[in-house]
C-alpha atoms as a PDB file:
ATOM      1  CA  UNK A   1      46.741  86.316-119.729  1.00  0.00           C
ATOM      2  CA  UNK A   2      43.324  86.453-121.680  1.00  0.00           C
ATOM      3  CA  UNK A   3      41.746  88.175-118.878  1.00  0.00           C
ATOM      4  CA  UNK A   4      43.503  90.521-116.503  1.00  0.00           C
ATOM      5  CA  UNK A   5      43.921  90.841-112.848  1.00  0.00           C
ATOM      6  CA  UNK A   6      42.881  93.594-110.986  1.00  0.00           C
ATOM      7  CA  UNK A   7      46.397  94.837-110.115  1.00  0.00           C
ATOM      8  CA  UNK A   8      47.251  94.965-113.931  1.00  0.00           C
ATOM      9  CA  UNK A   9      44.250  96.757-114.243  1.00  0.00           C
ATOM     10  CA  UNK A  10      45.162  99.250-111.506  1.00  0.00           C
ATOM     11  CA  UNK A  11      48.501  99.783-112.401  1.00  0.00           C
ATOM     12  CA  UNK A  12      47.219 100.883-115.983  1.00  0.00           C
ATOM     13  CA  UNK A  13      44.837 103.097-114.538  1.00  0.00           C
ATOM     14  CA  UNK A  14      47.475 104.697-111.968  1.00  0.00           C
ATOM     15  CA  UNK A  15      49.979 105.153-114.524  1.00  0.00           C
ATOM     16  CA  UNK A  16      47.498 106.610-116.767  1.00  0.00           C
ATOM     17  CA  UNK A  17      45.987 108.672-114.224  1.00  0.00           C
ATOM     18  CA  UNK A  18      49.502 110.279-113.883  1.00  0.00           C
ATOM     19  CA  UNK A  19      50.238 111.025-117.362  1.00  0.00           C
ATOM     20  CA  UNK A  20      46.797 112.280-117.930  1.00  0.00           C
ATOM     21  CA  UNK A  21      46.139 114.497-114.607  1.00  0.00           C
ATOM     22  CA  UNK A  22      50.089 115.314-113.705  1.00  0.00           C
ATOM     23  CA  UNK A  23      50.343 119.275-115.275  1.00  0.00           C
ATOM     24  CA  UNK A  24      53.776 119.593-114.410  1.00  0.00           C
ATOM     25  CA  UNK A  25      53.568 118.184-111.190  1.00  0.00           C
ATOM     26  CA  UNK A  26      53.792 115.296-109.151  1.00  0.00           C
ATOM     27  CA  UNK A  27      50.289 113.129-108.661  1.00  0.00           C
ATOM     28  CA  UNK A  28      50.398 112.126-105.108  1.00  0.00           C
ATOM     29  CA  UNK A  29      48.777 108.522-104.587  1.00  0.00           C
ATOM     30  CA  UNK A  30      45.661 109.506-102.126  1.00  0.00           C
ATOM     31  CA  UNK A  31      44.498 111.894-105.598  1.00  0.00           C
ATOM     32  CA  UNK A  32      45.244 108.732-107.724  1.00  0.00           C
ATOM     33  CA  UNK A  33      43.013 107.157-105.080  1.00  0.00           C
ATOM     34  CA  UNK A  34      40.190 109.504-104.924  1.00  0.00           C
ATOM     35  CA  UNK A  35      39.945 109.646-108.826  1.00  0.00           C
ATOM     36  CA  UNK A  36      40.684 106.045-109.774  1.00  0.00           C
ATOM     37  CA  UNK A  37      39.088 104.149-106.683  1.00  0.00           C
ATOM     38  CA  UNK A  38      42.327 102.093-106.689  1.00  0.00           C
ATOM     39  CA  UNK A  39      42.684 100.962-102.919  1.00  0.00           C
ATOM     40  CA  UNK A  40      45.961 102.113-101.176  1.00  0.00           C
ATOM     41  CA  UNK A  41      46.992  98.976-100.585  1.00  0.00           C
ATOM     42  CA  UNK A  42      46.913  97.620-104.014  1.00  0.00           C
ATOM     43  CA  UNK A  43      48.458 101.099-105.178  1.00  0.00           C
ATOM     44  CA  UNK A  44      51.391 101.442-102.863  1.00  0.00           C
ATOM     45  CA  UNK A  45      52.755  98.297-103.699  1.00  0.00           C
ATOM     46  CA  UNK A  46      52.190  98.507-107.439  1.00  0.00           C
ATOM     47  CA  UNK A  47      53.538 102.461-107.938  1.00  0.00           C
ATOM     48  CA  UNK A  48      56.941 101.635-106.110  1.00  0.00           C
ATOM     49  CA  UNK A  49      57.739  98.453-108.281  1.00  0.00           C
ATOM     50  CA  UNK A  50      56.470 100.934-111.842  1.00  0.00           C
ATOM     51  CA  UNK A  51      59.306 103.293-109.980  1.00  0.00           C
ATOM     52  CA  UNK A  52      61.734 100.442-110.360  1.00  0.00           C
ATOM     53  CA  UNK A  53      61.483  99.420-113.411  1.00  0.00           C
ATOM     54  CA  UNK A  54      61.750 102.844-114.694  1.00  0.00           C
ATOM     55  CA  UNK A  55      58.184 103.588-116.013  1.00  0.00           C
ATOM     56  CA  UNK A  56      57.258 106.016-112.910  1.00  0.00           C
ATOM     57  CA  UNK A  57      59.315 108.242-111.079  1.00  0.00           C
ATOM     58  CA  UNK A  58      59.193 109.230-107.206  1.00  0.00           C
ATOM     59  CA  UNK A  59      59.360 112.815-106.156  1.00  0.00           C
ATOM     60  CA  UNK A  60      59.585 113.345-102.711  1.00  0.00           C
ATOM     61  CA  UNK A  61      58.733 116.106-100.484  1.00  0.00           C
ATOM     62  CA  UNK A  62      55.829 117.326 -99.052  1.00  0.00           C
ATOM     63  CA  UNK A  63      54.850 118.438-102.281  1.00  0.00           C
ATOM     64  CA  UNK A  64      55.662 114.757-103.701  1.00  0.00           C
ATOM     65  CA  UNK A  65      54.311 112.412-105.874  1.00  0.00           C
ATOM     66  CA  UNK A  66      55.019 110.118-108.814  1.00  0.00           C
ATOM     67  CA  UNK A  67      55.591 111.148-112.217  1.00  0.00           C
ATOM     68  CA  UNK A  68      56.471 109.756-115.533  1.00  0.00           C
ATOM     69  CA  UNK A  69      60.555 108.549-115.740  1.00  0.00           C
ATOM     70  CA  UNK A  70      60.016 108.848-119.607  1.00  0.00           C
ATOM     71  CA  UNK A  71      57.495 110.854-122.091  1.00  0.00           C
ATOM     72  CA  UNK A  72      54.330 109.022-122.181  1.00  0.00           C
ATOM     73  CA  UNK A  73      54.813 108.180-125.656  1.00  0.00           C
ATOM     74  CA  UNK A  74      57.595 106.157-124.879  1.00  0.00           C
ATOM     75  CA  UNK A  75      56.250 103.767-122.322  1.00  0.00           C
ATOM     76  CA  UNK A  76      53.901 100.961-123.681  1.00  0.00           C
ATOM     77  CA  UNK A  77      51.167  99.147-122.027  1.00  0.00           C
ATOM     78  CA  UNK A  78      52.995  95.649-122.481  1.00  0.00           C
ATOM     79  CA  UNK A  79      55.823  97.166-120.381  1.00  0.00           C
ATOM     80  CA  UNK A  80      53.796  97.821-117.273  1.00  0.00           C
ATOM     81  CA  UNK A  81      51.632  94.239-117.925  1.00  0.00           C
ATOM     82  CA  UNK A  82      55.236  92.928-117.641  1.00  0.00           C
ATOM     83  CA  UNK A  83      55.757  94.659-114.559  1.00  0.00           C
ATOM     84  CA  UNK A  84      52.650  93.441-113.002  1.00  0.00           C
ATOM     85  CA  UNK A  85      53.094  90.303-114.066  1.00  0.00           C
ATOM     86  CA  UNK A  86      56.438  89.346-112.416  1.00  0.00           C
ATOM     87  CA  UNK A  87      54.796  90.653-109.398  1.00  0.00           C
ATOM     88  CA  UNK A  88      52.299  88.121-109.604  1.00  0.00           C
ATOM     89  CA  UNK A  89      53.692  85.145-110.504  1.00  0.00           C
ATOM     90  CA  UNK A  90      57.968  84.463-110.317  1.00  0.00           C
ATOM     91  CA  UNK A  91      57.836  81.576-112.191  1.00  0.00           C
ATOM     92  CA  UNK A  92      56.137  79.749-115.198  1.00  0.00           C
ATOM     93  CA  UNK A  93      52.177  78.777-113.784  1.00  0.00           C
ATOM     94  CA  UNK A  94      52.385  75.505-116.253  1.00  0.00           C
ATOM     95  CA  UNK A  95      55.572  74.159-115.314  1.00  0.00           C
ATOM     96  CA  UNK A  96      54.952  71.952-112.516  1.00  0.00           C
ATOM     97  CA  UNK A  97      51.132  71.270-113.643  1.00  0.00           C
ATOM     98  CA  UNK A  98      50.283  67.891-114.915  1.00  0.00           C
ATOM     99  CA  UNK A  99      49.345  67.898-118.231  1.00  0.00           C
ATOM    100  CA  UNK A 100      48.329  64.829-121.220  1.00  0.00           C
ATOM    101  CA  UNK A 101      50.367  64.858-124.392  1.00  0.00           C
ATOM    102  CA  UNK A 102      48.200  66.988-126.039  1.00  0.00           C
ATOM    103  CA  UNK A 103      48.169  69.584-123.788  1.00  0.00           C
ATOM    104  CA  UNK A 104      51.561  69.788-123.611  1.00  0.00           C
ATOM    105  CA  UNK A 105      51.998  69.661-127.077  1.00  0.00           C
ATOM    106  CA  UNK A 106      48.843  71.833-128.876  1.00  0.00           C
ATOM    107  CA  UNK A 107      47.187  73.384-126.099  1.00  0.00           C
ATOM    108  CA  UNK A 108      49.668  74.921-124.105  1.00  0.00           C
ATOM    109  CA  UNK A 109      51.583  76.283-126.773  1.00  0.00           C
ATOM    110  CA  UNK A 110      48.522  77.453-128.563  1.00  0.00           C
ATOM    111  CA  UNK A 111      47.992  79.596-125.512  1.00  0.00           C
ATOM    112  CA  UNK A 112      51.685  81.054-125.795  1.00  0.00           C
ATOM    113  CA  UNK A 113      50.769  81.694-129.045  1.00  0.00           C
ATOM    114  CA  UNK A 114      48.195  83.729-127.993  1.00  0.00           C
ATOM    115  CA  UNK A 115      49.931  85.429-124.997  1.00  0.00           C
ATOM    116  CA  UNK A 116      52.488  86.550-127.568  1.00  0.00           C
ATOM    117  CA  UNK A 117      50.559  88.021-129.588  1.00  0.00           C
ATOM    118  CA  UNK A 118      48.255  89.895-126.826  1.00  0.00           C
ATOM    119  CA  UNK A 119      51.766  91.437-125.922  1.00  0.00           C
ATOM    120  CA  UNK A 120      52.615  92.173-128.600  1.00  0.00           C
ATOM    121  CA  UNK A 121      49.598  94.471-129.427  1.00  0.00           C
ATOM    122  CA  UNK A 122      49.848  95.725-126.177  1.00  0.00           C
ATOM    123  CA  UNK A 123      53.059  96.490-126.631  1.00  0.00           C
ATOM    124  CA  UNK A 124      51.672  98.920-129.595  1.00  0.00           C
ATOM    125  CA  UNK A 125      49.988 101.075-127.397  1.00  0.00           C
ATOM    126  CA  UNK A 126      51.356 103.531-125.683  1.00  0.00           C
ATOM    127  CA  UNK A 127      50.311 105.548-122.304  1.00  0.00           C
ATOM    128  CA  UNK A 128      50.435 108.650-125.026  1.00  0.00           C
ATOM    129  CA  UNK A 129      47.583 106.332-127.353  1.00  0.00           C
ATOM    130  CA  UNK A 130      45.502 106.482-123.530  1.00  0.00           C
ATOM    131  CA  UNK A 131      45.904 109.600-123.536  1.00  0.00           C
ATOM    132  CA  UNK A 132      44.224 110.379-126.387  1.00  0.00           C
ATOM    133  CA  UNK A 133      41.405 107.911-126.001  1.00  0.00           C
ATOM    134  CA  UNK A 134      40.626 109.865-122.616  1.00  0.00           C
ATOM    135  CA  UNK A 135      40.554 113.129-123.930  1.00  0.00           C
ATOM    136  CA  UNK A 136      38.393 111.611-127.139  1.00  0.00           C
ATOM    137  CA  UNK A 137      36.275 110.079-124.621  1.00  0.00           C
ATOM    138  CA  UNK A 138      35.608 113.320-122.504  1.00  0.00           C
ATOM    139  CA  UNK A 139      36.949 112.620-119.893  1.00  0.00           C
ATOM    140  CA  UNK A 140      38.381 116.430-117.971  1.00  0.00           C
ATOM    141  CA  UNK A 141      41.811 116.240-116.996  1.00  0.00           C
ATOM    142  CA  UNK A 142      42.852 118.422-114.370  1.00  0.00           C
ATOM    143  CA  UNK A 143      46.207 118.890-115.038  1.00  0.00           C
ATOM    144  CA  UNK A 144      44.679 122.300-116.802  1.00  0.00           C
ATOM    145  CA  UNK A 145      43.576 123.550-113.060  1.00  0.00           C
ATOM    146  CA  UNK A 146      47.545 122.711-112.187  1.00  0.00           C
ATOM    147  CA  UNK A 147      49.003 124.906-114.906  1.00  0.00           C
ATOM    148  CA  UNK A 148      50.332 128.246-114.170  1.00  0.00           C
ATOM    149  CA  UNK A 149      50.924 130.700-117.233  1.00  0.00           C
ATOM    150  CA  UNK A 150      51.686 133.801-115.072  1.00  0.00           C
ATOM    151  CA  UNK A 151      55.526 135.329-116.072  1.00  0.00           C
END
């Protein structure tokens, strides 16, 4: 867990590209593409299981896209790393490796030790904290070209 795969990364990036760059609308996956540099296939894959779990939502329609099922202040990193994670691996990766007494005893659960606690930071910060580190950062979002005021 101490260093990330590139499909947790992605699915970071994608869900933060859609709270970031939605305006109202749906972010279709080809812009989430062009911004991010996330390959299709990778993306696809990764958006429809964030729909399942009930971080993203999936508009269709020719005007379609994915969305956000909840504000972005209410979905956490550590939920989509959980996400990404069960898409990766179904099962425990140490249970059927061999392992000496003290690994099985100190080392491995030093290292659950530390997973925990890795979650549980990430589980502090939210898509809205991204957000915010974006925008601090400079980076233009153009969900203001999106927006419509006209009444």
């Amino acid at each position: 867990m101490l260093r990330p795969s590139k499909k947790m990364l992605f699915a970071i990036e994608a869900v933060l590209d859609i709270a970031y760059h939605a305006g109202g609308e749906p972010v279709q996956s080809r812009e989430i593409t062009r911004r991010q540099g996330i390959p299709r296939r990778y993306l696809e894959q990764t958006l429809q299981q964030l729909v399942r779990s009930g971080i993203l939502m999936g508009v269709r329609g020719p005007r379609g896209g994915y969305r956000l099922a909840r504000e972005r202040r209410r979905i956490s990193v550590g939920e989509i790393v959980r996400v990404v994670r069960a898409m990766e691996t179904a099962e425990d990766p140490y249970q059927d490796v061999p392992a000496s007494e003290l690994g099985k005893s100190v080392i491995r659960p030093m290292w659950t030790e530390l997973s925990d606690e890795i979650m549980n930071q990430l589980d502090a910060i939210t898509v809205d904290d991204l957000c915010m580190r974006s925008y601090k950062a400079g980076i233009p979002s153009e969900a203001h070209q999106k927006l419509d005021f006209i009444i």
